[in-house]
N, C-alpha and C. Protein backbone atom coordinates (compact mmCIF):
# COMPACT_ATOMS: atom_id res chain seq x y z
N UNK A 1 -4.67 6.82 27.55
CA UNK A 1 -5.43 5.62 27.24
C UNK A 1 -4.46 4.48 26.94
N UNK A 2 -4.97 3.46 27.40
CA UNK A 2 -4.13 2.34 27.46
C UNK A 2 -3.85 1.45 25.73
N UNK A 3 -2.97 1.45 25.33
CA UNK A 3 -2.20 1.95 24.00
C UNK A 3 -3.24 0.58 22.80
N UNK A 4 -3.28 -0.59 24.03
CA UNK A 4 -4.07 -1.88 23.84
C UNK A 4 -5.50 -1.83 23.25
N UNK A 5 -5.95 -0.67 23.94
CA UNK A 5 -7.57 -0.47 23.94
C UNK A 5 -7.62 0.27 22.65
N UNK A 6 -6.80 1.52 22.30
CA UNK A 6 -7.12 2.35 21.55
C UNK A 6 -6.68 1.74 19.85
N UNK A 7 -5.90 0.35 19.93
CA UNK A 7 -6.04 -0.18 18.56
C UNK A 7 -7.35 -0.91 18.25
N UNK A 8 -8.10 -1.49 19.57
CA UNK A 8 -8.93 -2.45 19.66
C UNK A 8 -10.40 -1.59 19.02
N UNK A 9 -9.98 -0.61 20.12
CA UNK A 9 -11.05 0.48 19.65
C UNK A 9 -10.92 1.23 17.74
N UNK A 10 -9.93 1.92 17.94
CA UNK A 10 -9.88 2.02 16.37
C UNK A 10 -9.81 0.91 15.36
N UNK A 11 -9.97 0.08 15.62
CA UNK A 11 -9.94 -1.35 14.67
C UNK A 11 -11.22 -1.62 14.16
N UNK A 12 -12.26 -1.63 15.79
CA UNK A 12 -13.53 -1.65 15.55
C UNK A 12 -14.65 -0.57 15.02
N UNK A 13 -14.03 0.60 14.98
CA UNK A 13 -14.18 1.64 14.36
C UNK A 13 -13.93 1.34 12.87
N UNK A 14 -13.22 1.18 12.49
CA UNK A 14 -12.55 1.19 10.92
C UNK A 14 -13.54 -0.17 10.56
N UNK A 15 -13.63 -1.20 11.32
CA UNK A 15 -14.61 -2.60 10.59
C UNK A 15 -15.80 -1.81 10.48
N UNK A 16 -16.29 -0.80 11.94
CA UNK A 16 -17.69 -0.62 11.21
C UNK A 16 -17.65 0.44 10.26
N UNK A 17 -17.31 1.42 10.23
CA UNK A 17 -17.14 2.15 8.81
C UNK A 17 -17.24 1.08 7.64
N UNK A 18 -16.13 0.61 7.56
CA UNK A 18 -16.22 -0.29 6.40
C UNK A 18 -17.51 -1.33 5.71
N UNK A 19 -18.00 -1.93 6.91
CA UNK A 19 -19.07 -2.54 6.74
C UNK A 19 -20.41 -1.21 6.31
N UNK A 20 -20.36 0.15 6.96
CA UNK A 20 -21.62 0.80 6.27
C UNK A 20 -21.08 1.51 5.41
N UNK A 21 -19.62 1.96 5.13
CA UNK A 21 -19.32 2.39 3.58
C UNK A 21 -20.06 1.35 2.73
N UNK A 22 -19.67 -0.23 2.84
CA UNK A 22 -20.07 -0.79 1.74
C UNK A 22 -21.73 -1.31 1.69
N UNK A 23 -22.47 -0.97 2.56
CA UNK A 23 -24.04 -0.86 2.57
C UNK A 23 -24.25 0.12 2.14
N UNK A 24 -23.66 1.38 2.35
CA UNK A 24 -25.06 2.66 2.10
C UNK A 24 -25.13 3.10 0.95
N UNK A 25 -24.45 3.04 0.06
CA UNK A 25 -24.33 3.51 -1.22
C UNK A 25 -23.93 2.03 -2.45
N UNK A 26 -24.80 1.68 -2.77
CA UNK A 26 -24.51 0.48 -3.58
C UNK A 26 -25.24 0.46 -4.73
N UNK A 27 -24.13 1.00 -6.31
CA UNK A 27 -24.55 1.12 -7.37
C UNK A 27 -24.40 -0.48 -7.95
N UNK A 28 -25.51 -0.74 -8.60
CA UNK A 28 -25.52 -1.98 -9.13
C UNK A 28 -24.69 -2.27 -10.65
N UNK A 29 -23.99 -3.42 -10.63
CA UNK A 29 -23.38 -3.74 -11.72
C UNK A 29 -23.95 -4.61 -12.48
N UNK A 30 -23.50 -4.89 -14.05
CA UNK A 30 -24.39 -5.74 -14.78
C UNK A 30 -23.57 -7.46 -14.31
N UNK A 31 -23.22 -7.65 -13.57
CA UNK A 31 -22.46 -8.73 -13.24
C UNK A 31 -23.56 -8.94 -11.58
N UNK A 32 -24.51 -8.42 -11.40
CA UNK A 32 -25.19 -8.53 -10.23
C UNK A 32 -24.44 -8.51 -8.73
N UNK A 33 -23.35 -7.44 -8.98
CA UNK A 33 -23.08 -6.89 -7.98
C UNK A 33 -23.14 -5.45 -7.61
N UNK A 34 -22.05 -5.14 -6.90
CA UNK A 34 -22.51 -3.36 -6.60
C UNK A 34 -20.96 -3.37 -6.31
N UNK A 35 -21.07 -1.44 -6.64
CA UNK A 35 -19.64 -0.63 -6.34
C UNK A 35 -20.17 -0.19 -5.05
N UNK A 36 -19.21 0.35 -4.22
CA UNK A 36 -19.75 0.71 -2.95
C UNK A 36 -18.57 1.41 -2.61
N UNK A 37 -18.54 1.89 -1.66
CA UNK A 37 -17.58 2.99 -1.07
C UNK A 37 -16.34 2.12 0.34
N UNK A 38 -16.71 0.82 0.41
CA UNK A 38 -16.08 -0.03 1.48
C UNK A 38 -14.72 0.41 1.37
N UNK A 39 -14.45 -0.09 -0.16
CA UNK A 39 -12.41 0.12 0.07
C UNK A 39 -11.71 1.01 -0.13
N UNK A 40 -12.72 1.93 0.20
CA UNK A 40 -11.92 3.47 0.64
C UNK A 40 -11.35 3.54 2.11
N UNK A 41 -12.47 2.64 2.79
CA UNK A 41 -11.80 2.67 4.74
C UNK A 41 -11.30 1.67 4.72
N UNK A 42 -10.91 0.43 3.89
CA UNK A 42 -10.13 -0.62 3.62
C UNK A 42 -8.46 -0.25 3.56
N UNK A 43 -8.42 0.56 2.91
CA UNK A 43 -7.04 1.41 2.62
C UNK A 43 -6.76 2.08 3.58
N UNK A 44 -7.52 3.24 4.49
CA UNK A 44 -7.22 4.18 5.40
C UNK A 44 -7.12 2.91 6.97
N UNK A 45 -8.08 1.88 6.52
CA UNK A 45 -7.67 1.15 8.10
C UNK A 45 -6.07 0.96 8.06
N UNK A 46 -5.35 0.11 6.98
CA UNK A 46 -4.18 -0.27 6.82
C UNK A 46 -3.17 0.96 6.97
N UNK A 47 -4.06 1.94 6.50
CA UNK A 47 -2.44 2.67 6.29
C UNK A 47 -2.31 3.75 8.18
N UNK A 48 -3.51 3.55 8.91
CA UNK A 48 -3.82 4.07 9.96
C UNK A 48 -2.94 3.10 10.67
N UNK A 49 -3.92 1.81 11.01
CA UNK A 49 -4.01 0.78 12.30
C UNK A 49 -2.78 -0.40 11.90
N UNK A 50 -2.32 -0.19 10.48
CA UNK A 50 -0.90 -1.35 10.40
C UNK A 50 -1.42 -2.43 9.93
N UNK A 51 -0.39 -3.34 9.63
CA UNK A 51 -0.78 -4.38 8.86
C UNK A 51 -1.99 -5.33 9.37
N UNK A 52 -1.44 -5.93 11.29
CA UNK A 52 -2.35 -6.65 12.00
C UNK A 52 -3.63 -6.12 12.55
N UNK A 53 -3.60 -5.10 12.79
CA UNK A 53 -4.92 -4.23 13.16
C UNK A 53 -6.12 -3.70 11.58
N UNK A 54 -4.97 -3.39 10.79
CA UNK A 54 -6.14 -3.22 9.42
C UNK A 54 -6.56 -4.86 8.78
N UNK A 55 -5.67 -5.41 8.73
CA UNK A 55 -6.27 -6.69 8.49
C UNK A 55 -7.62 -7.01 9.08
N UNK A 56 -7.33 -6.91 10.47
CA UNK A 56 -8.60 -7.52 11.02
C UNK A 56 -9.94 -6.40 10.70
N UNK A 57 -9.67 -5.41 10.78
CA UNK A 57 -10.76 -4.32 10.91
C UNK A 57 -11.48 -4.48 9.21
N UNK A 58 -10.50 -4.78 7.81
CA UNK A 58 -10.89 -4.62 7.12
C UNK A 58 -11.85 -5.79 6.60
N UNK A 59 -10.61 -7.02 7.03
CA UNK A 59 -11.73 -7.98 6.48
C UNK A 59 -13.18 -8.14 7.15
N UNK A 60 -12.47 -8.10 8.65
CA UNK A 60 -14.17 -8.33 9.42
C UNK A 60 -15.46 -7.45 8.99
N UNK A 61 -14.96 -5.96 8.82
CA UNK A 61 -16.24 -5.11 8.20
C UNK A 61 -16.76 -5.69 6.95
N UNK A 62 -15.51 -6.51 6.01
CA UNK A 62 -16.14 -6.33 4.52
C UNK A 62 -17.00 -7.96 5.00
N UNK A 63 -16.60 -8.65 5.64
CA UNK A 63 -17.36 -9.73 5.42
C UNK A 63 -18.50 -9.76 6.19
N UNK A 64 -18.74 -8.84 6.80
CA UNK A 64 -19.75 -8.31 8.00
C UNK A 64 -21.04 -8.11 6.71
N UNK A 65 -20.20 -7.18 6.02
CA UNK A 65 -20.96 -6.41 4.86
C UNK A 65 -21.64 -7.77 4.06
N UNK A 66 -20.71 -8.43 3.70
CA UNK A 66 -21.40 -9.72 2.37
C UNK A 66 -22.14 -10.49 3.31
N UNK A 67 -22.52 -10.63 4.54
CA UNK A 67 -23.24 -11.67 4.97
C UNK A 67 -24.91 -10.88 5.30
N UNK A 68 -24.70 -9.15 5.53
CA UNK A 68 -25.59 -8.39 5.53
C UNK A 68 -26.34 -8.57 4.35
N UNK A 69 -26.11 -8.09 3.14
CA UNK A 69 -26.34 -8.01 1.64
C UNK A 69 -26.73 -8.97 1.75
N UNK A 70 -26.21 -10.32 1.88
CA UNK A 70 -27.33 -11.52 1.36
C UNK A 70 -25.83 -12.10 0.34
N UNK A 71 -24.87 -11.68 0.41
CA UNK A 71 -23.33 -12.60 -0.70
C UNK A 71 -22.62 -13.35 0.63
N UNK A 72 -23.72 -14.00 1.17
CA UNK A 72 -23.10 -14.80 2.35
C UNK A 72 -21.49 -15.67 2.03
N UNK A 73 -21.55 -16.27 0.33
CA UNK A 73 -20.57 -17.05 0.09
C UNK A 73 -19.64 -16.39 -0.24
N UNK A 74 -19.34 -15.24 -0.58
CA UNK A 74 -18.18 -14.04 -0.61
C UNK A 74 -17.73 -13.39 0.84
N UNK A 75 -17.94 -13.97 1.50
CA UNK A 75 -17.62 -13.17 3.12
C UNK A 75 -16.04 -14.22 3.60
N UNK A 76 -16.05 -15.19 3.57
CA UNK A 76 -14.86 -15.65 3.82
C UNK A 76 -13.46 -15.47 2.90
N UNK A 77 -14.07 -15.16 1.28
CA UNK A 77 -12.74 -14.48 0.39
C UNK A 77 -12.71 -13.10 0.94
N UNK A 78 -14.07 -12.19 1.28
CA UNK A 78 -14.04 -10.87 1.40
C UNK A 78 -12.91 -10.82 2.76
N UNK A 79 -13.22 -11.47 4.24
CA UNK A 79 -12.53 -11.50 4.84
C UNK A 79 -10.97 -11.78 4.48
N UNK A 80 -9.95 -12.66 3.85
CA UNK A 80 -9.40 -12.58 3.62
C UNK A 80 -8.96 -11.75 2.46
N UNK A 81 -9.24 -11.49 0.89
CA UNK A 81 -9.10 -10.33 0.32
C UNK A 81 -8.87 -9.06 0.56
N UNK A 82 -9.91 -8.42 1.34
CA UNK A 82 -10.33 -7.43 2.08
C UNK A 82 -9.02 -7.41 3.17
N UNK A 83 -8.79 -7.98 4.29
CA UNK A 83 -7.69 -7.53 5.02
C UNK A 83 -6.57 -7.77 4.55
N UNK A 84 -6.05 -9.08 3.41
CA UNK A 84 -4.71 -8.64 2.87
C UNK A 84 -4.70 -7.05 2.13
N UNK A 85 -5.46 -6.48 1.63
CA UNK A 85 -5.55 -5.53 1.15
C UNK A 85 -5.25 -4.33 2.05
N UNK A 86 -5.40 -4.57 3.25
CA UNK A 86 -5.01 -3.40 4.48
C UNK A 86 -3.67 -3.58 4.41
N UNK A 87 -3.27 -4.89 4.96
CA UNK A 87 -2.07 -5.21 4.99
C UNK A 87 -0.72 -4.66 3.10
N UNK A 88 -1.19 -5.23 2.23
CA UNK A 88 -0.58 -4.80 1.42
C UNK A 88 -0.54 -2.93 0.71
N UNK A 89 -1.45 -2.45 1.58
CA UNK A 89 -1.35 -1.43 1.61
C UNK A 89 -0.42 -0.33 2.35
N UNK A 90 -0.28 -1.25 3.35
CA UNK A 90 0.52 -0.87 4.66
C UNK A 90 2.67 -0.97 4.26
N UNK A 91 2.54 -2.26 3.32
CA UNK A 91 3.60 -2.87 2.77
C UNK A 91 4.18 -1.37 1.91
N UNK A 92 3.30 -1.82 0.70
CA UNK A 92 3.50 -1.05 -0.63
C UNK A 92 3.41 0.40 -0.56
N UNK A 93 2.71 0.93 0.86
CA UNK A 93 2.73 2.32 1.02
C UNK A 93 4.51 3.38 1.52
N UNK A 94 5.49 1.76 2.11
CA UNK A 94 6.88 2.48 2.62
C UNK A 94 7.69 2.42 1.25
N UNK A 95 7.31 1.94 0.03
CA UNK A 95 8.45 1.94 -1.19
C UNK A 95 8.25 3.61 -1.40
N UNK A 96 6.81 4.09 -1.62
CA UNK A 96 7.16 5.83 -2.29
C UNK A 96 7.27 6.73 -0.45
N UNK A 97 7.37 6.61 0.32
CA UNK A 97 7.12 6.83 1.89
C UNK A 97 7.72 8.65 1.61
N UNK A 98 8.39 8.97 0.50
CA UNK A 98 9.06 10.46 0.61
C UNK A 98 7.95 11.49 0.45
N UNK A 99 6.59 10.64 -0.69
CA UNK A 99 5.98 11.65 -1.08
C UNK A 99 4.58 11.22 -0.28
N UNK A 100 3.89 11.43 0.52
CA UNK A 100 2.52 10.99 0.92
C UNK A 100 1.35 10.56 -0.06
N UNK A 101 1.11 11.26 -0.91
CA UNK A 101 0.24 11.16 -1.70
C UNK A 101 0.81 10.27 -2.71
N UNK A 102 1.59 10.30 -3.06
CA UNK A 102 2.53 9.11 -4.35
C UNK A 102 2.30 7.94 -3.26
N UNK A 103 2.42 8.24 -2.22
CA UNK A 103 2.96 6.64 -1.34
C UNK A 103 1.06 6.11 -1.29
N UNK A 104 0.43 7.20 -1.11
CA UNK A 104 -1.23 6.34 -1.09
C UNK A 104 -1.61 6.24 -2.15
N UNK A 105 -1.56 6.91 -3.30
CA UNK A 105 -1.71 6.06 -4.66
C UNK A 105 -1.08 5.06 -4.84
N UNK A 106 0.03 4.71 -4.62
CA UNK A 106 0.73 3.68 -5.24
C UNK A 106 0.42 2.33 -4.85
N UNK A 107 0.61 2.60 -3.18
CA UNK A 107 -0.13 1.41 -2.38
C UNK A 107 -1.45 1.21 -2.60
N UNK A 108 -2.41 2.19 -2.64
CA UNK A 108 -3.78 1.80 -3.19
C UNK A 108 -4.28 0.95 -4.11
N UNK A 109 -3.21 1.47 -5.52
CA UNK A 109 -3.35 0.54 -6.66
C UNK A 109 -3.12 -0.71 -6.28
N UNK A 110 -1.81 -0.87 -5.87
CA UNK A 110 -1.19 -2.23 -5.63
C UNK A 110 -2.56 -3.10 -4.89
N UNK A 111 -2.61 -2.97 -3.81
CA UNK A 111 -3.81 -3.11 -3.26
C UNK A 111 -5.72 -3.47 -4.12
N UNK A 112 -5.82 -3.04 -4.89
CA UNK A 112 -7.16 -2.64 -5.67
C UNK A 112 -6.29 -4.15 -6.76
N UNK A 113 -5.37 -3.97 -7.44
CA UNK A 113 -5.50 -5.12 -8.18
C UNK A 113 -4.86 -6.30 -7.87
N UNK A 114 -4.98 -6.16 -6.53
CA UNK A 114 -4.81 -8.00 -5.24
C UNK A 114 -6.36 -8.07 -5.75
N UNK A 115 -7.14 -7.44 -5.17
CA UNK A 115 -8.40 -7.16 -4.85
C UNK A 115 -9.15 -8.18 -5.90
N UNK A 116 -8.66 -7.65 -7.57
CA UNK A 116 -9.42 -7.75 -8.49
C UNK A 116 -8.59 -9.14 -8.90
N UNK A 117 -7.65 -9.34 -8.63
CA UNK A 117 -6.97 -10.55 -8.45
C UNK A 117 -7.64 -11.69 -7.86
N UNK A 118 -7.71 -11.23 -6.54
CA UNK A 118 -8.28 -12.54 -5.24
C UNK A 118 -9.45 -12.62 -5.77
N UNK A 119 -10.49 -11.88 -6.04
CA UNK A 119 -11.78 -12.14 -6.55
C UNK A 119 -12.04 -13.37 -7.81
N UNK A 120 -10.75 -12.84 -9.01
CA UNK A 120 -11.20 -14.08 -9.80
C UNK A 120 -10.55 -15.16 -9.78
N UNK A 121 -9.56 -15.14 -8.94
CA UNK A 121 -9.25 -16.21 -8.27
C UNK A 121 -10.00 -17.18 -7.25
N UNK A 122 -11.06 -16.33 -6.71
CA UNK A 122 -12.47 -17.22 -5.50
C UNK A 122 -13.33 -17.05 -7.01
N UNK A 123 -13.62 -16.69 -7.57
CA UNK A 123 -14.73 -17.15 -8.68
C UNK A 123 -14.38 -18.65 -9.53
N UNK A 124 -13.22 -18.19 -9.70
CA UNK A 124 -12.66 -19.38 -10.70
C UNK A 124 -12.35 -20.66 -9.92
N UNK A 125 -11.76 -20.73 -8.57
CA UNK A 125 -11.53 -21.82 -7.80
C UNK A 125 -13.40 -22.59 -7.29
N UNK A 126 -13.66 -21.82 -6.73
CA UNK A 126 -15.40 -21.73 -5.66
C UNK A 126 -16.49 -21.60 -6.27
N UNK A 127 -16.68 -20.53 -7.44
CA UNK A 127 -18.04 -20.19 -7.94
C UNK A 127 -18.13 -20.42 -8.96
N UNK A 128 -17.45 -20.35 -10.06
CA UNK A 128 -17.72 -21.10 -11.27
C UNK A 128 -16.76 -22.45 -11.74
N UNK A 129 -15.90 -22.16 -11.29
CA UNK A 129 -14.93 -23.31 -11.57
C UNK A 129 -14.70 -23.12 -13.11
N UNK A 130 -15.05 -22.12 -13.54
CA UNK A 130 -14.18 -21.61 -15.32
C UNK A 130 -13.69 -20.40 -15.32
N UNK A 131 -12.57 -20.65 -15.90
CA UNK A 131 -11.30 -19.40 -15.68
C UNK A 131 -12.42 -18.57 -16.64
N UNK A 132 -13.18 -18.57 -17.81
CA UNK A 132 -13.39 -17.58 -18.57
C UNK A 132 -14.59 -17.04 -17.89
N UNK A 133 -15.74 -17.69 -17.23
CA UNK A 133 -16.83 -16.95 -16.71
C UNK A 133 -16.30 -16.60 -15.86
N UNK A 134 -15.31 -16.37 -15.02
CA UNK A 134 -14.89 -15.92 -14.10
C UNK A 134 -14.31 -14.47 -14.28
N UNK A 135 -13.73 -14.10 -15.53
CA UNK A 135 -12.92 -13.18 -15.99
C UNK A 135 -13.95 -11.82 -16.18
N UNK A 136 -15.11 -12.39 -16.71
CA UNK A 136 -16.54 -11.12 -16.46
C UNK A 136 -16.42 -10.32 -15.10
N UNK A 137 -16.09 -10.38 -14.25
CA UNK A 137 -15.99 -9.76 -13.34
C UNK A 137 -15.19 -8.91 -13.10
N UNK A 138 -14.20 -8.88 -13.60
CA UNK A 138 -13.18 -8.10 -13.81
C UNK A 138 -13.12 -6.76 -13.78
N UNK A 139 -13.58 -6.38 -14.81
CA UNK A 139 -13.68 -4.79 -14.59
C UNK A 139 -14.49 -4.23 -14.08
N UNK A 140 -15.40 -4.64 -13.71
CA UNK A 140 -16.42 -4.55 -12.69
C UNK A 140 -15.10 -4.24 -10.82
N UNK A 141 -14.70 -5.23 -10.75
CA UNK A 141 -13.71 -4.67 -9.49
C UNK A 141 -12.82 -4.01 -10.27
N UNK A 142 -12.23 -3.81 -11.31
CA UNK A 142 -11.52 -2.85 -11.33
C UNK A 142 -11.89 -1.28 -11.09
N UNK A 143 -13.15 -1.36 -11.56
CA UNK A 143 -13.80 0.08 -11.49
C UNK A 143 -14.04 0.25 -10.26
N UNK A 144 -14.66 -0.57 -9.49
CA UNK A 144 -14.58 -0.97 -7.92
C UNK A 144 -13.58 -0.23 -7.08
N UNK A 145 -11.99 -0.96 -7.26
CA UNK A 145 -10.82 -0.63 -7.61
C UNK A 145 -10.67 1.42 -7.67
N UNK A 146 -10.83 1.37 -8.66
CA UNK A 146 -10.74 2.70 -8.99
C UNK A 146 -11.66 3.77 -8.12
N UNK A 147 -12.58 3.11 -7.64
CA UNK A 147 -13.22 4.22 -6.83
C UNK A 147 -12.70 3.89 -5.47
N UNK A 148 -12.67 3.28 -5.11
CA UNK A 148 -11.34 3.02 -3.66
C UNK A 148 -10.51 4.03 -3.70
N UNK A 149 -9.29 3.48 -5.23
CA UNK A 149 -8.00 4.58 -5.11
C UNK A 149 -8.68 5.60 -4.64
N UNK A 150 -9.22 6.82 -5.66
CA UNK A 150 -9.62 7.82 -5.72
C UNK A 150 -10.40 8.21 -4.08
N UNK A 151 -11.34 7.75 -3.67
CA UNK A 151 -11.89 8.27 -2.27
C UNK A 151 -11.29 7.60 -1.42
N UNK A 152 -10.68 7.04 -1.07
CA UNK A 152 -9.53 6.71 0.16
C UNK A 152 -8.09 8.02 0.03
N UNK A 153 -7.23 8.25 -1.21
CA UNK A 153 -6.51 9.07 -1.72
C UNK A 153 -7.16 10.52 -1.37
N UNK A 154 -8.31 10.60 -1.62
CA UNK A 154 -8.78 12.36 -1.36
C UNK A 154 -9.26 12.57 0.28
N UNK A 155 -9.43 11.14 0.98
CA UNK A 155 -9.92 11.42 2.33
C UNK A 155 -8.98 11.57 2.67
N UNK A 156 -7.50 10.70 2.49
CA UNK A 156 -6.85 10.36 3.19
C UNK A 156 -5.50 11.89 3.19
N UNK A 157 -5.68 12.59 2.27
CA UNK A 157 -4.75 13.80 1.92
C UNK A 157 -5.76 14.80 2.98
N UNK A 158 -7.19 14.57 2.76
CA UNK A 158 -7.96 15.43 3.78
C UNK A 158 -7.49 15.62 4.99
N UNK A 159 -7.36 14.21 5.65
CA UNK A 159 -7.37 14.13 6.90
C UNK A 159 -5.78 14.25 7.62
N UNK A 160 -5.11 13.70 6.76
CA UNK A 160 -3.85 14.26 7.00
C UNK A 160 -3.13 16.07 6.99
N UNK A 161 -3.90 16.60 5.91
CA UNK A 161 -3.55 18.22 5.56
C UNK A 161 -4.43 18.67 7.11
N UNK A 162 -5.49 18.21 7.57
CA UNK A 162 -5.94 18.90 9.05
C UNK A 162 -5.70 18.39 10.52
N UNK A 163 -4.36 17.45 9.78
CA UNK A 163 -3.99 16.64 11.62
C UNK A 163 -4.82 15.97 12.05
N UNK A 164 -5.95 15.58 11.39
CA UNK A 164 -7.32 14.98 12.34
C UNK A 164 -6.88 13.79 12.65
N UNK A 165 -6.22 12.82 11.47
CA UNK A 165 -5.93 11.92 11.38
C UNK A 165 -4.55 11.26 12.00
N UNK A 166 -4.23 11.95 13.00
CA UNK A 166 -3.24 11.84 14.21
C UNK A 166 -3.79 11.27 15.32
N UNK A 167 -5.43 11.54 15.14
CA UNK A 167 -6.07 11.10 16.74
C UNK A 167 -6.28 9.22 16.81
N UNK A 168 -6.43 9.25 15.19
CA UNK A 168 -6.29 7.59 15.68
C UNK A 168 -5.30 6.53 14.89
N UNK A 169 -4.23 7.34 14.53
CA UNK A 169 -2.87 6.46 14.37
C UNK A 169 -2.21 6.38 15.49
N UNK A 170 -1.68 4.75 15.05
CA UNK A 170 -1.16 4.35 16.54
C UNK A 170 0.21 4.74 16.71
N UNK A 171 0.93 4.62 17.25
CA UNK A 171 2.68 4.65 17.54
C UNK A 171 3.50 3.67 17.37
């Protein structure tokens, strides 16, 4: 298969995952949002498809996702948030590169608190314009955050311990 197609293809694969990770399961927060399972394939696009290919796959699914939901005005931070987050995953995953699992925790985290970063950074710039109502949100993506690490980290040891995850990393 022509080497072109099969990023294009796994790219668009990883956006739509991402976009129905973060629809199908959406626990509500007291901040009137939801945890969802999105930046678990947010992490596995980046650390699969590379910096330029998870970028695109991640942000496009997540902002696919906020315009679905009805958080139409979170889809252009989600798009950018969301795929630096592939990308800095991709980064921060070659500092531990000896141990696999150290290297996807580590990058994960790093990753999860851009995340919780960029967010109150678009709240505080865009949606409220006050650094302190903005800061409520916080642990809300951190916990967010934390369920990423954790189910991206246990898929991603999955899929690696059964080779599966050879069929769509690129070269």
């Amino acid at each position: 298969m022509n080497e072109k197609i099969k990023k294009l293809v796994t790219a668009s694969l990883f956006a739509a995952l991402i976009c129905v990770a973060t629809l199908l399961i959406q626990i509500p927060t007291v901040t009137k949002g939801y945890v969802n399972l999105g930046d678990c394939f947010v992490l596995i696009a980046g650390w699969v498809c590379g910096a330029q290919w998870g970028f695109a796959a991640a942000g496009i699914g997540s902002a696919l996702a906020d315009l679905i939901a009805g958080y139409a005005i979170y889809a252009p931070a989600s798009l950018i948030i969301k795929g630096a987050m592939a990308v800095i995953a991709v980064l921060s995953a070659k500092i531990a590169k000896e141990n696999a699992i150290a290297s996807h925790i580590f990058s994960a985290i790093c990753a999860e608190l851009f995340m919780a970063l960029g967010y109150l950074a678009f709240e505080w710039a865009i949606i409220t314009g006050n650094f302190t109502a903005s800061v409520i949100g916080i642990p809300e993506n951190l916990i967010q955050g934390a369920v990423g690490v954790l189910a991206s980290v246990a898929l991603m040891t999955t899929l690696e311990r059964t080779k599966a995850i050879n069929l769509l990393r690129f070269k």
